[in-house]
PDB file of N, CA and C in Angstrom:
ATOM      1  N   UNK A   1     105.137  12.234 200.761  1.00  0.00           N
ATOM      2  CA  UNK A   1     104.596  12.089 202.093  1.00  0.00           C
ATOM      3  C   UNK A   1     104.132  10.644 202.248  1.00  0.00           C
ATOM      4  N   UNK A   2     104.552   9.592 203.492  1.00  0.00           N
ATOM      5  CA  UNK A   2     104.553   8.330 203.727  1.00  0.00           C
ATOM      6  C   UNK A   2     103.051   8.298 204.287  1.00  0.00           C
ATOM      7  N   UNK A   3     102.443   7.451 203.668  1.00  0.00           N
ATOM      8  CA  UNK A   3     101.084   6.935 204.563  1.00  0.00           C
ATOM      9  C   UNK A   3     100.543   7.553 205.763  1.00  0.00           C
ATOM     10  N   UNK A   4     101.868   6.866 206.561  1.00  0.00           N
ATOM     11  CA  UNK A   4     101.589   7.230 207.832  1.00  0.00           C
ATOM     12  C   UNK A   4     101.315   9.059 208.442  1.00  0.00           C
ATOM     13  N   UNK A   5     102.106   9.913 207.799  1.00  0.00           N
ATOM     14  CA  UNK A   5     101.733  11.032 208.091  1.00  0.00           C
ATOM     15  C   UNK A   5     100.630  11.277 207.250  1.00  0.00           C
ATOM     16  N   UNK A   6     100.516  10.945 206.211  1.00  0.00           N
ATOM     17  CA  UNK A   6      98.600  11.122 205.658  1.00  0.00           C
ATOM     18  C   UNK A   6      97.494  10.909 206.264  1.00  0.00           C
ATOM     19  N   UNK A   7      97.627   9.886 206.988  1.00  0.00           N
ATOM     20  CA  UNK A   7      96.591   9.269 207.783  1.00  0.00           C
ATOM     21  C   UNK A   7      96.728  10.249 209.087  1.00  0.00           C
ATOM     22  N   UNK A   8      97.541  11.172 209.707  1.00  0.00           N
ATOM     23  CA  UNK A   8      97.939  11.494 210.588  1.00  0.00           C
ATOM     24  C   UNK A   8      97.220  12.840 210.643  1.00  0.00           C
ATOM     25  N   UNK A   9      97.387  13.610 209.626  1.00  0.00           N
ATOM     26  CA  UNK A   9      97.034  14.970 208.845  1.00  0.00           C
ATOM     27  C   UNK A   9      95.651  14.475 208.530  1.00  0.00           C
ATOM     28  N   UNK A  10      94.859  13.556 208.066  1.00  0.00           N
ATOM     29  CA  UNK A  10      93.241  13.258 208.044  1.00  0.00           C
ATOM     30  C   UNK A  10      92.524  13.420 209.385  1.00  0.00           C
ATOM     31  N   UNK A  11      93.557  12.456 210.306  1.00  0.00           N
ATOM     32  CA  UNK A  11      92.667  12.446 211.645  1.00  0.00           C
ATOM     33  C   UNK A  11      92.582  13.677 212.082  1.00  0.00           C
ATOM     34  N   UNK A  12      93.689  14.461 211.716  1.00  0.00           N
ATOM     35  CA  UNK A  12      93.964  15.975 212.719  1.00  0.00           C
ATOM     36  C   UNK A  12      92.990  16.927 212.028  1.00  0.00           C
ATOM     37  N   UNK A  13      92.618  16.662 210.861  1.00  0.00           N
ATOM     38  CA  UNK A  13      91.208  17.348 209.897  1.00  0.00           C
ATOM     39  C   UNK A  13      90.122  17.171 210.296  1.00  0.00           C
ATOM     40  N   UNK A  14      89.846  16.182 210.464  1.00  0.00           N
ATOM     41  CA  UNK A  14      88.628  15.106 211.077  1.00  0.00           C
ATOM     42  C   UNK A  14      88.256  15.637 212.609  1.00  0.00           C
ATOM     43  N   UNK A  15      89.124  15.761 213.056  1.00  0.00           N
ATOM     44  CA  UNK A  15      88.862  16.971 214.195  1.00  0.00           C
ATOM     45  C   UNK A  15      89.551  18.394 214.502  1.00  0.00           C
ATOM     46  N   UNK A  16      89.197  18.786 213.109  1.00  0.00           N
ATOM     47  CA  UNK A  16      88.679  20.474 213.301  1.00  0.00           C
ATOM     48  C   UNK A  16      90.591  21.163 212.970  1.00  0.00           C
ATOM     49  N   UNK A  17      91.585  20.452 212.838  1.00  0.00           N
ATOM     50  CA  UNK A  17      92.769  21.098 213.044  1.00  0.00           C
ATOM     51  C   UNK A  17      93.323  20.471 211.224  1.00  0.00           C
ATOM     52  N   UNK A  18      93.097  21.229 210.669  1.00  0.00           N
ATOM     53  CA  UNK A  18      93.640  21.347 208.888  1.00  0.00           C
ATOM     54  C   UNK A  18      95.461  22.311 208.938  1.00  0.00           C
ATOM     55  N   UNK A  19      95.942  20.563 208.843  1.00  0.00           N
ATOM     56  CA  UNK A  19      97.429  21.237 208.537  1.00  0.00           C
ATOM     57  C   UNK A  19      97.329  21.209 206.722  1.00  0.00           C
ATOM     58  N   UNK A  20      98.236  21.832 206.587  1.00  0.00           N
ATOM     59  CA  UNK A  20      98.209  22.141 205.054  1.00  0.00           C
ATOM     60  C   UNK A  20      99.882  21.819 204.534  1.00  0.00           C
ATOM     61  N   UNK A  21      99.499  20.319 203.640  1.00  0.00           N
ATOM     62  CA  UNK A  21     101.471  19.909 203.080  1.00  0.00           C
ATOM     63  C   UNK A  21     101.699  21.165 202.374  1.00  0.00           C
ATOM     64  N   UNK A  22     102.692  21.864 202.727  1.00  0.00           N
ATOM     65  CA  UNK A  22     103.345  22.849 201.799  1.00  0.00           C
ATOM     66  C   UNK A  22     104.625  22.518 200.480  1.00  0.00           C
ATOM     67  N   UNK A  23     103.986  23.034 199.664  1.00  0.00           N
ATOM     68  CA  UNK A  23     104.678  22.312 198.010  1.00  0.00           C
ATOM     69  C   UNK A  23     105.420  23.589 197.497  1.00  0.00           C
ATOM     70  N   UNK A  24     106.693  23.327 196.614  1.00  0.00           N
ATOM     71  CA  UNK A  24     106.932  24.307 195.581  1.00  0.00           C
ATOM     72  C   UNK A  24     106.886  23.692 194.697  1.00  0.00           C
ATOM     73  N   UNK A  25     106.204  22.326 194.232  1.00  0.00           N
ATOM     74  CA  UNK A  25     106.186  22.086 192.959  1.00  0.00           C
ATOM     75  C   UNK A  25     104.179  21.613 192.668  1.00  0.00           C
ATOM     76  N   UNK A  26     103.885  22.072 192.017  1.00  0.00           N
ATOM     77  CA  UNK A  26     102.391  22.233 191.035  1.00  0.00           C
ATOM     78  C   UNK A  26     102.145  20.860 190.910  1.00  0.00           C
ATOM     79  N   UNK A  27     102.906  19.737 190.519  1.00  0.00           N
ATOM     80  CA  UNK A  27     102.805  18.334 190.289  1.00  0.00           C
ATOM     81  C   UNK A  27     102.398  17.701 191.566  1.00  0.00           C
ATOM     82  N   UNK A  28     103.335  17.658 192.753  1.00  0.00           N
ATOM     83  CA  UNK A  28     103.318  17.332 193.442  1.00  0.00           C
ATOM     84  C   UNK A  28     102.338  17.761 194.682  1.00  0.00           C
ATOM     85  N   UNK A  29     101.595  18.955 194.100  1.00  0.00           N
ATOM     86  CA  UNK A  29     100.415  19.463 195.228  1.00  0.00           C
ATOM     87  C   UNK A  29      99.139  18.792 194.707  1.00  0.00           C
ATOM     88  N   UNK A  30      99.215  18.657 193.205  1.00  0.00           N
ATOM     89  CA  UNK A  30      97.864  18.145 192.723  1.00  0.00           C
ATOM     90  C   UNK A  30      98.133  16.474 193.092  1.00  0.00           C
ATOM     91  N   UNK A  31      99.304  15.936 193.392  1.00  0.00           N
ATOM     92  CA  UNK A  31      99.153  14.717 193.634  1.00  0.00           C
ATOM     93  C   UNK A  31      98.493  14.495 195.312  1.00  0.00           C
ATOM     94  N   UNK A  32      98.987  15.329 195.605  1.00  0.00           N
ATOM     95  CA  UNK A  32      98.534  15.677 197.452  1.00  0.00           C
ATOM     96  C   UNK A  32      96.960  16.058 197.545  1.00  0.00           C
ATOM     97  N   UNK A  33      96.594  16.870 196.907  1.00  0.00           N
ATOM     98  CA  UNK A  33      94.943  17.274 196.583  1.00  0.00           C
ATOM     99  C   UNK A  33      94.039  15.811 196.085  1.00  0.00           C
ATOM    100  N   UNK A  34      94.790  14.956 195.196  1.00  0.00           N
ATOM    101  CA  UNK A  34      94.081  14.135 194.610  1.00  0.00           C
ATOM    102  C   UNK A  34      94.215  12.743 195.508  1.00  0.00           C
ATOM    103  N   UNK A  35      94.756  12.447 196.831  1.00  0.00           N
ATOM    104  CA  UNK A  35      94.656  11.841 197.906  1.00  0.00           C
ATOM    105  C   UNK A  35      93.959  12.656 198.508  1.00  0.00           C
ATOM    106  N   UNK A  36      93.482  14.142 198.410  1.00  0.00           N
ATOM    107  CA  UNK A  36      92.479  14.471 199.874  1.00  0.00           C
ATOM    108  C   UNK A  36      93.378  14.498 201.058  1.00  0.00           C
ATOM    109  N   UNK A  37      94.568  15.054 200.454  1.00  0.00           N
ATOM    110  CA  UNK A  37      95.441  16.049 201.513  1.00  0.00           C
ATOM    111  C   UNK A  37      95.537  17.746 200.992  1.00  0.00           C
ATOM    112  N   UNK A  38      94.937  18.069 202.665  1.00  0.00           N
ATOM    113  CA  UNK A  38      94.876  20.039 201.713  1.00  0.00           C
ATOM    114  C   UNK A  38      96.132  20.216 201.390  1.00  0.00           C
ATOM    115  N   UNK A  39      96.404  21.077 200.601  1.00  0.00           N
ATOM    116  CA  UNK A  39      98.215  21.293 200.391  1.00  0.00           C
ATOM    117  C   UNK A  39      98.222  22.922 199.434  1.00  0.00           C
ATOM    118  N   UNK A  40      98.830  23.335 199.595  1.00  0.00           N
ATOM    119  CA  UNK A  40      99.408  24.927 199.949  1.00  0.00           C
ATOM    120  C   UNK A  40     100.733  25.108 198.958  1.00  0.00           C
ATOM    121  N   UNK A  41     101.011  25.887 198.049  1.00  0.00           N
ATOM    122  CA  UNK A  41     101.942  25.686 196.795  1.00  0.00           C
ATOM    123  C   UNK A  41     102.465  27.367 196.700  1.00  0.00           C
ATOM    124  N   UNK A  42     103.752  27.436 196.599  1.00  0.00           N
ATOM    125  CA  UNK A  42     104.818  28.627 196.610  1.00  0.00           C
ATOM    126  C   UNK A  42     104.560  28.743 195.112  1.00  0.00           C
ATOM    127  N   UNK A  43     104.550  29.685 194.736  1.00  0.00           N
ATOM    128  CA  UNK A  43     104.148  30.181 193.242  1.00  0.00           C
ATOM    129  C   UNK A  43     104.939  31.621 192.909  1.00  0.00           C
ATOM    130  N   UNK A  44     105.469  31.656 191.789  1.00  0.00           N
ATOM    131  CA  UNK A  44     106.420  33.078 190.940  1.00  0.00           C
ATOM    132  C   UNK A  44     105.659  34.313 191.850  1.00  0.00           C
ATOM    133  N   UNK A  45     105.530  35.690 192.060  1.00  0.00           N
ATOM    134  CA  UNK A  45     104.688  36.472 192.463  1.00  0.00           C
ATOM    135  C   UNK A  45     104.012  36.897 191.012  1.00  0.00           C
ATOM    136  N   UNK A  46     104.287  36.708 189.836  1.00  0.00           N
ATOM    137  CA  UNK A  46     103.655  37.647 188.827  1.00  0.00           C
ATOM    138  C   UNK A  46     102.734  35.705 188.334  1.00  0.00           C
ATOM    139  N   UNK A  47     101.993  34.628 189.354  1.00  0.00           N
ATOM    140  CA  UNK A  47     101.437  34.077 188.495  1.00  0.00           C
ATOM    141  C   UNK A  47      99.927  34.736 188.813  1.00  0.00           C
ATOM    142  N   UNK A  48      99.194  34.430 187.757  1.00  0.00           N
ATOM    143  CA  UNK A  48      97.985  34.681 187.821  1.00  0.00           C
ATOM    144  C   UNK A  48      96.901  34.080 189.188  1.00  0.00           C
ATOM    145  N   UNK A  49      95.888  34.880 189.671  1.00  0.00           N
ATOM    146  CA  UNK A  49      95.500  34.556 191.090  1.00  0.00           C
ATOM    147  C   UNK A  49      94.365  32.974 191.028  1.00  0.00           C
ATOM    148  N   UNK A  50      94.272  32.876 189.738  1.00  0.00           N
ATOM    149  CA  UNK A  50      93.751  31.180 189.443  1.00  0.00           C
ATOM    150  C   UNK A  50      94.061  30.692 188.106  1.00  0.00           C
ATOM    151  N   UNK A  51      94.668  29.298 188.096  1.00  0.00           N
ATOM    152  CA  UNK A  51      94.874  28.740 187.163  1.00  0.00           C
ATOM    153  C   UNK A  51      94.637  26.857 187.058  1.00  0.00           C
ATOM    154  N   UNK A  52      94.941  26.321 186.428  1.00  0.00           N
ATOM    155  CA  UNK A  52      94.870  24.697 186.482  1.00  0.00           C
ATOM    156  C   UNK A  52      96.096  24.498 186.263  1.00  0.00           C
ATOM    157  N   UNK A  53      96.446  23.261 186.479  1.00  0.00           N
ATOM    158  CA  UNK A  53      97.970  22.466 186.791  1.00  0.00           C
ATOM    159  C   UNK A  53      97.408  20.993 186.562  1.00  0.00           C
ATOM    160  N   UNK A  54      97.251  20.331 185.803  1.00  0.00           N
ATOM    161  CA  UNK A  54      97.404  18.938 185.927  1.00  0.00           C
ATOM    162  C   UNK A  54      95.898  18.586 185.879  1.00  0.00           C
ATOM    163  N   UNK A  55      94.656  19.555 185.430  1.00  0.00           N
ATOM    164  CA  UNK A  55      93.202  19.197 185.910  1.00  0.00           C
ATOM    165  C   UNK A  55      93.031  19.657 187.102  1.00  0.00           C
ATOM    166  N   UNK A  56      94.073  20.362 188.013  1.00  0.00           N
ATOM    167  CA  UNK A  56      93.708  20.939 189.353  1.00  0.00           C
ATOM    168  C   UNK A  56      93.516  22.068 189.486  1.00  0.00           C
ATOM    169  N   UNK A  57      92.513  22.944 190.276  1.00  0.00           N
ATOM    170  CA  UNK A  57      92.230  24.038 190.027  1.00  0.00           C
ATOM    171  C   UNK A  57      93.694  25.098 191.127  1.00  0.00           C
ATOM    172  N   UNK A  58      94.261  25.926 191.227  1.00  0.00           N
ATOM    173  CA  UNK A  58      94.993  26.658 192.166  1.00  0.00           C
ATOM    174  C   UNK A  58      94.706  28.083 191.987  1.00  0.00           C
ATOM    175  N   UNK A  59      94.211  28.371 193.569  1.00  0.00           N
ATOM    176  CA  UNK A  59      93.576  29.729 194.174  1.00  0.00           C
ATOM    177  C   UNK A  59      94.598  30.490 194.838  1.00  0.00           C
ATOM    178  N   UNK A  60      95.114  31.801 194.483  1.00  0.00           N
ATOM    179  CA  UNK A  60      95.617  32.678 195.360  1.00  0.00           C
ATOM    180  C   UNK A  60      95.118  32.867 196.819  1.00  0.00           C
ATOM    181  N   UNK A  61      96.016  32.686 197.626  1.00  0.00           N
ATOM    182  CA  UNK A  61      95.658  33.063 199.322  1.00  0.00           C
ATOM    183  C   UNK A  61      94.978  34.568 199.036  1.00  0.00           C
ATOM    184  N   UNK A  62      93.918  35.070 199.111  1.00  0.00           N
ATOM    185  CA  UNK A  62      93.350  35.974 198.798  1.00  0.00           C
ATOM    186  C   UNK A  62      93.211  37.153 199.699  1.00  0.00           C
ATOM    187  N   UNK A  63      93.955  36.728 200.945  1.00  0.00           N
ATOM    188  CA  UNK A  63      95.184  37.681 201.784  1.00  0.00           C
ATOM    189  C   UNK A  63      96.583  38.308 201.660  1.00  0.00           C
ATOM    190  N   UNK A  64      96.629  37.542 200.670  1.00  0.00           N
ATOM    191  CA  UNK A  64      98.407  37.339 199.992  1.00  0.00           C
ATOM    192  C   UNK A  64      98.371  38.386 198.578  1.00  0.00           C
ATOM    193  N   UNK A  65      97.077  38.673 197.784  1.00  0.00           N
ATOM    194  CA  UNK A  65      96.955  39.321 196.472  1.00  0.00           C
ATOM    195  C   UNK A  65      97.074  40.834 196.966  1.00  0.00           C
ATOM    196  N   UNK A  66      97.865  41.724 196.481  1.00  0.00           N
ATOM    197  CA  UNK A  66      98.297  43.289 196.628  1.00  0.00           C
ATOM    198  C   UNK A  66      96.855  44.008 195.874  1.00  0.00           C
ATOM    199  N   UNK A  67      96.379  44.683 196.942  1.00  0.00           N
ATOM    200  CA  UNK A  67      95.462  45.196 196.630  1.00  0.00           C
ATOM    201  C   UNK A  67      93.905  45.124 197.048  1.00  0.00           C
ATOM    202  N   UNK A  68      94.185  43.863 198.066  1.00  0.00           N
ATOM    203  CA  UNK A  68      92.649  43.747 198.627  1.00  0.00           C
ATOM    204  C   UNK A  68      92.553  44.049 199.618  1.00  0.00           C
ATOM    205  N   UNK A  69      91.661  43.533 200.578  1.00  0.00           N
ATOM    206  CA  UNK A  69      91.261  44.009 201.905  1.00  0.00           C
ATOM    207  C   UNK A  69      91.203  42.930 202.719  1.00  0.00           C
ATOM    208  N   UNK A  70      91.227  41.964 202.506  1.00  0.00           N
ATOM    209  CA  UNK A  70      90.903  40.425 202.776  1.00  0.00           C
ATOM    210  C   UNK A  70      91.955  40.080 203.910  1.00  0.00           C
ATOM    211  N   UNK A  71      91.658  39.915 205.008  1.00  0.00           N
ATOM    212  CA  UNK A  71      92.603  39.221 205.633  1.00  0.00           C
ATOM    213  C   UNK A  71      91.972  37.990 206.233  1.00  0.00           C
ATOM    214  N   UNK A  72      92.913  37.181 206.804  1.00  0.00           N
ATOM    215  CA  UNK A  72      92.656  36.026 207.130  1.00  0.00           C
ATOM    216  C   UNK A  72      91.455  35.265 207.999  1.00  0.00           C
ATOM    217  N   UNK A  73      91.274  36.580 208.858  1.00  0.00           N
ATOM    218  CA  UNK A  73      89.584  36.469 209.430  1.00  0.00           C
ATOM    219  C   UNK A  73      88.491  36.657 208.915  1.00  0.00           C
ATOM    220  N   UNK A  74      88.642  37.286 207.661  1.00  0.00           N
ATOM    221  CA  UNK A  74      87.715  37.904 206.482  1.00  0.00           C
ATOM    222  C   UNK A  74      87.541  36.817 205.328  1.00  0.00           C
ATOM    223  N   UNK A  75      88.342  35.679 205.614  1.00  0.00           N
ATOM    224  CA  UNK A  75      88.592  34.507 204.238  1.00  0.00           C
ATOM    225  C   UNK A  75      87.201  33.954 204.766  1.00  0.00           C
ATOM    226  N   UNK A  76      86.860  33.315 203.505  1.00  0.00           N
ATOM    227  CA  UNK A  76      86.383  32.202 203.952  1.00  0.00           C
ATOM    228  C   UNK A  76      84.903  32.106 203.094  1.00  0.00           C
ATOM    229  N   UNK A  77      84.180  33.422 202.677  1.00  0.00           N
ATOM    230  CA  UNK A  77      82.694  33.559 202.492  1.00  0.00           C
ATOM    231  C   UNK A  77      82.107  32.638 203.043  1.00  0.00           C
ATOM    232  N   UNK A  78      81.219  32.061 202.231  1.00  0.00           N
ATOM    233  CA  UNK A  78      79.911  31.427 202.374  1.00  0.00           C
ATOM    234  C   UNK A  78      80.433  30.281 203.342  1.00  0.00           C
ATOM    235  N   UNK A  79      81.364  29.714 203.232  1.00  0.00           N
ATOM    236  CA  UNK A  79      81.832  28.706 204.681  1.00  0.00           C
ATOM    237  C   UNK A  79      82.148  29.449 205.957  1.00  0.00           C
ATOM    238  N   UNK A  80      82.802  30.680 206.052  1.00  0.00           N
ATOM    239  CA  UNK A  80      82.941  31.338 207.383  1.00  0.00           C
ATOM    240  C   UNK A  80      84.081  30.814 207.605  1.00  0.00           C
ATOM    241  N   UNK A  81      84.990  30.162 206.916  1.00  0.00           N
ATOM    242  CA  UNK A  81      86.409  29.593 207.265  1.00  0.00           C
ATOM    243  C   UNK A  81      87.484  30.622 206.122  1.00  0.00           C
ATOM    244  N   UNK A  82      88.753  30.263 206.612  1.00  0.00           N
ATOM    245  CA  UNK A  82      89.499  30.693 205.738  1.00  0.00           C
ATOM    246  C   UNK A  82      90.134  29.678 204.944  1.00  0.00           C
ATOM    247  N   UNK A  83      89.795  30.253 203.738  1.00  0.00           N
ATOM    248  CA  UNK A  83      90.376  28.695 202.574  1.00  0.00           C
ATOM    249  C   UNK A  83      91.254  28.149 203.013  1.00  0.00           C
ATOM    250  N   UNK A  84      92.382  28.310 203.518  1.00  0.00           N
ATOM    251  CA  UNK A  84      93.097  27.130 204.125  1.00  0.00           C
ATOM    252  C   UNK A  84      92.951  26.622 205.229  1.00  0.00           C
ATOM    253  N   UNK A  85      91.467  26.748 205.635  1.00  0.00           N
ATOM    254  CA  UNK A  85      91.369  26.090 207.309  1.00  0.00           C
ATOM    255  C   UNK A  85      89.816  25.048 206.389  1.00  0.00           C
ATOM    256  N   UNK A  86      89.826  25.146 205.440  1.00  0.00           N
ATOM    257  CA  UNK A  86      88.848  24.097 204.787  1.00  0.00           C
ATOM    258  C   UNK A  86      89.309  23.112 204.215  1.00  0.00           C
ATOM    259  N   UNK A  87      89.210  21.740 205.236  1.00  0.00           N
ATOM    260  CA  UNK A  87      89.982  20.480 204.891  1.00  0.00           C
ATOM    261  C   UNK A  87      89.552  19.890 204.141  1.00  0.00           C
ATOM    262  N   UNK A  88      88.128  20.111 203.633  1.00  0.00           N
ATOM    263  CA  UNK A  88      87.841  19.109 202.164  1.00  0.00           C
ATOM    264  C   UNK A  88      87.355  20.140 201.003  1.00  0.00           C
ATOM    265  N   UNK A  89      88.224  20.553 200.410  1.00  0.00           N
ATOM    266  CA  UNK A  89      88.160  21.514 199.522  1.00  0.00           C
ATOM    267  C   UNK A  89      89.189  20.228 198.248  1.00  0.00           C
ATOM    268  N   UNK A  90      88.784  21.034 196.797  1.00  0.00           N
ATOM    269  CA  UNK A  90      89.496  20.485 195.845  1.00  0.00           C
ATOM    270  C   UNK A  90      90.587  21.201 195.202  1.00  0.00           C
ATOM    271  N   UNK A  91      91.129  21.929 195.295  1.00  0.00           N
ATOM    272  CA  UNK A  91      91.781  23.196 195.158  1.00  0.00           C
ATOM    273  C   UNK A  91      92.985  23.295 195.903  1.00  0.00           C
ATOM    274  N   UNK A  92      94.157  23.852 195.400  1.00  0.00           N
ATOM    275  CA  UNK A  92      95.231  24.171 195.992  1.00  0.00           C
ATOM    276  C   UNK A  92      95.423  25.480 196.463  1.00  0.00           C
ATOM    277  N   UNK A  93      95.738  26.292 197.442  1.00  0.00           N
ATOM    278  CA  UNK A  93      96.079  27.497 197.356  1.00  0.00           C
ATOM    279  C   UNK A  93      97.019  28.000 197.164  1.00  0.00           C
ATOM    280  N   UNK A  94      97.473  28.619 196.834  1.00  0.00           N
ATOM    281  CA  UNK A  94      98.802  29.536 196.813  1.00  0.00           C
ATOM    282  C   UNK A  94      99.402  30.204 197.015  1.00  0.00           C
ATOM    283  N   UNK A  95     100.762  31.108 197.505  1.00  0.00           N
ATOM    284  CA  UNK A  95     101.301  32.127 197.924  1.00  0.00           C
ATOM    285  C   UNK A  95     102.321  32.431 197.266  1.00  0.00           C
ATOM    286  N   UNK A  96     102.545  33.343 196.812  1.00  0.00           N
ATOM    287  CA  UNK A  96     103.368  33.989 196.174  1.00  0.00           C
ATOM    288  C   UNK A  96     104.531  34.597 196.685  1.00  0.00           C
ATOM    289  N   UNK A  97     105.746  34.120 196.135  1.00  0.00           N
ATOM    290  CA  UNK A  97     107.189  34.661 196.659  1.00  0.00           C
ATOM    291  C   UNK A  97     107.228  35.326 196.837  1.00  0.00           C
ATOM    292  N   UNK A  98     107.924  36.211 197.808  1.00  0.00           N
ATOM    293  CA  UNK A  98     108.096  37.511 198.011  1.00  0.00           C
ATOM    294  C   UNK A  98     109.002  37.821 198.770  1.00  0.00           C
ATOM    295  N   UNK A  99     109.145  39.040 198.879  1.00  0.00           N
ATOM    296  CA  UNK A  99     110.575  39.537 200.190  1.00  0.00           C
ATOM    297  C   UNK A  99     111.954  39.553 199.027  1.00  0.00           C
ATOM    298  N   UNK A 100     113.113  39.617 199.725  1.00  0.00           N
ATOM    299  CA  UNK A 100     114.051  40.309 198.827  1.00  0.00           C
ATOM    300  C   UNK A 100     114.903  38.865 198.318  1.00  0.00           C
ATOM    301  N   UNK A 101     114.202  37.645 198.632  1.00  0.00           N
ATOM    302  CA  UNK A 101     114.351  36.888 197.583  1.00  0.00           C
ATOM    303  C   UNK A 101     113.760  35.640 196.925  1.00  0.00           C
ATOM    304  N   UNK A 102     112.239  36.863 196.911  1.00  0.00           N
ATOM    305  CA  UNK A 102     111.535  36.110 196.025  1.00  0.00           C
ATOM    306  C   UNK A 102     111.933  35.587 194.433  1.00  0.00           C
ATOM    307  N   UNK A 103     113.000  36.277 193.647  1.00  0.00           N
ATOM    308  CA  UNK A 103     113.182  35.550 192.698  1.00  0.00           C
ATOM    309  C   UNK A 103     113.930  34.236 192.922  1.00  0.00           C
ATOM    310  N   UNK A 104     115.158  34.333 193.718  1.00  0.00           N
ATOM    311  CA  UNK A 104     115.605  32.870 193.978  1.00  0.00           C
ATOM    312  C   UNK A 104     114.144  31.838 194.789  1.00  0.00           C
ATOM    313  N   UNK A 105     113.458  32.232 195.429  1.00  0.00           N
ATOM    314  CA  UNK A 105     112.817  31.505 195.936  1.00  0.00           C
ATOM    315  C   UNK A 105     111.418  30.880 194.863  1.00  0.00           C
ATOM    316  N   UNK A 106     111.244  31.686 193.864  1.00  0.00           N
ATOM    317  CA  UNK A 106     110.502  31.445 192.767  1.00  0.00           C
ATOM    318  C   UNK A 106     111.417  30.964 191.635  1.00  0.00           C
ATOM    319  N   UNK A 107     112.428  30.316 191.694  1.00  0.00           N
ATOM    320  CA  UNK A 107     112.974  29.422 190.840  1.00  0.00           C
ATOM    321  C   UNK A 107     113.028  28.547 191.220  1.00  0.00           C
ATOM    322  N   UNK A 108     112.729  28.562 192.411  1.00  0.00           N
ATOM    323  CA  UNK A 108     112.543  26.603 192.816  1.00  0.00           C
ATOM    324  C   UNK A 108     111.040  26.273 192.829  1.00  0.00           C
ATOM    325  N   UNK A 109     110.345  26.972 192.466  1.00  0.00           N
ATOM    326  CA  UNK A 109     108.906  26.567 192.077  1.00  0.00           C
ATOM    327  C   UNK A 109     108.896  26.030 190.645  1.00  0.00           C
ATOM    328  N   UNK A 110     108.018  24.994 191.233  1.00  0.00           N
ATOM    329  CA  UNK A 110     107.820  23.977 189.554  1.00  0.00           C
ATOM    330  C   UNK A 110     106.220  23.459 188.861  1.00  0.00           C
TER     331      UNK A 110
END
């Protein structure tokens, strides 16, 4: 991602509208996190709902995990936002492949 859309995606944070770079590779989201761009990472469906990548922490969309109750108006706790509408967070989130071709689509995750 060129400068110019970084700076573009800050201002649009800066007032209240958090786009999120979407990644399938783990390297390349913690490089996006570690400029203080939120960024959003396609992950296997069987990875674990938190792990580290590079010193970076990555959180399951906790709408996205089979088995909860959590939906997207319900994200957020103690901020009242939903983790991906929180533009200065340190953390990547994640979503997990799915549909009938989540395995091809979880082989291009890296």
């Amino acid at each position: 991602m060129g400068p110019a859309n970084q700076a573009t995606l800050r201002l649009a944070a800066a007032k209240g509208l958090v786009v999120n770079a979407s990644n399938e590779s783990r390297s390349r989201a913690v490089a996006l996190v570690r400029q203080g761009i939120p960024a959003v990472c396609v992950v296997p469906s069987d990875a674990p709902a938190v792990f580290h990548h590079e010193g970076v922490r990555f959180v399951a969309c906790p709408a996205s995990r089979s088995g909860r109750k959590v939906q997207c108006i319900s994200c957020g706790g103690r901020f009242g936002l939903p983790l991906c509408a929180q533009a200065e967070r340190g953390f990547v989130i994640t979503f997990p492949a799915h549909g009938a071709r989540a395995a091809a689509a979880a082989a291009h995750c890296s």
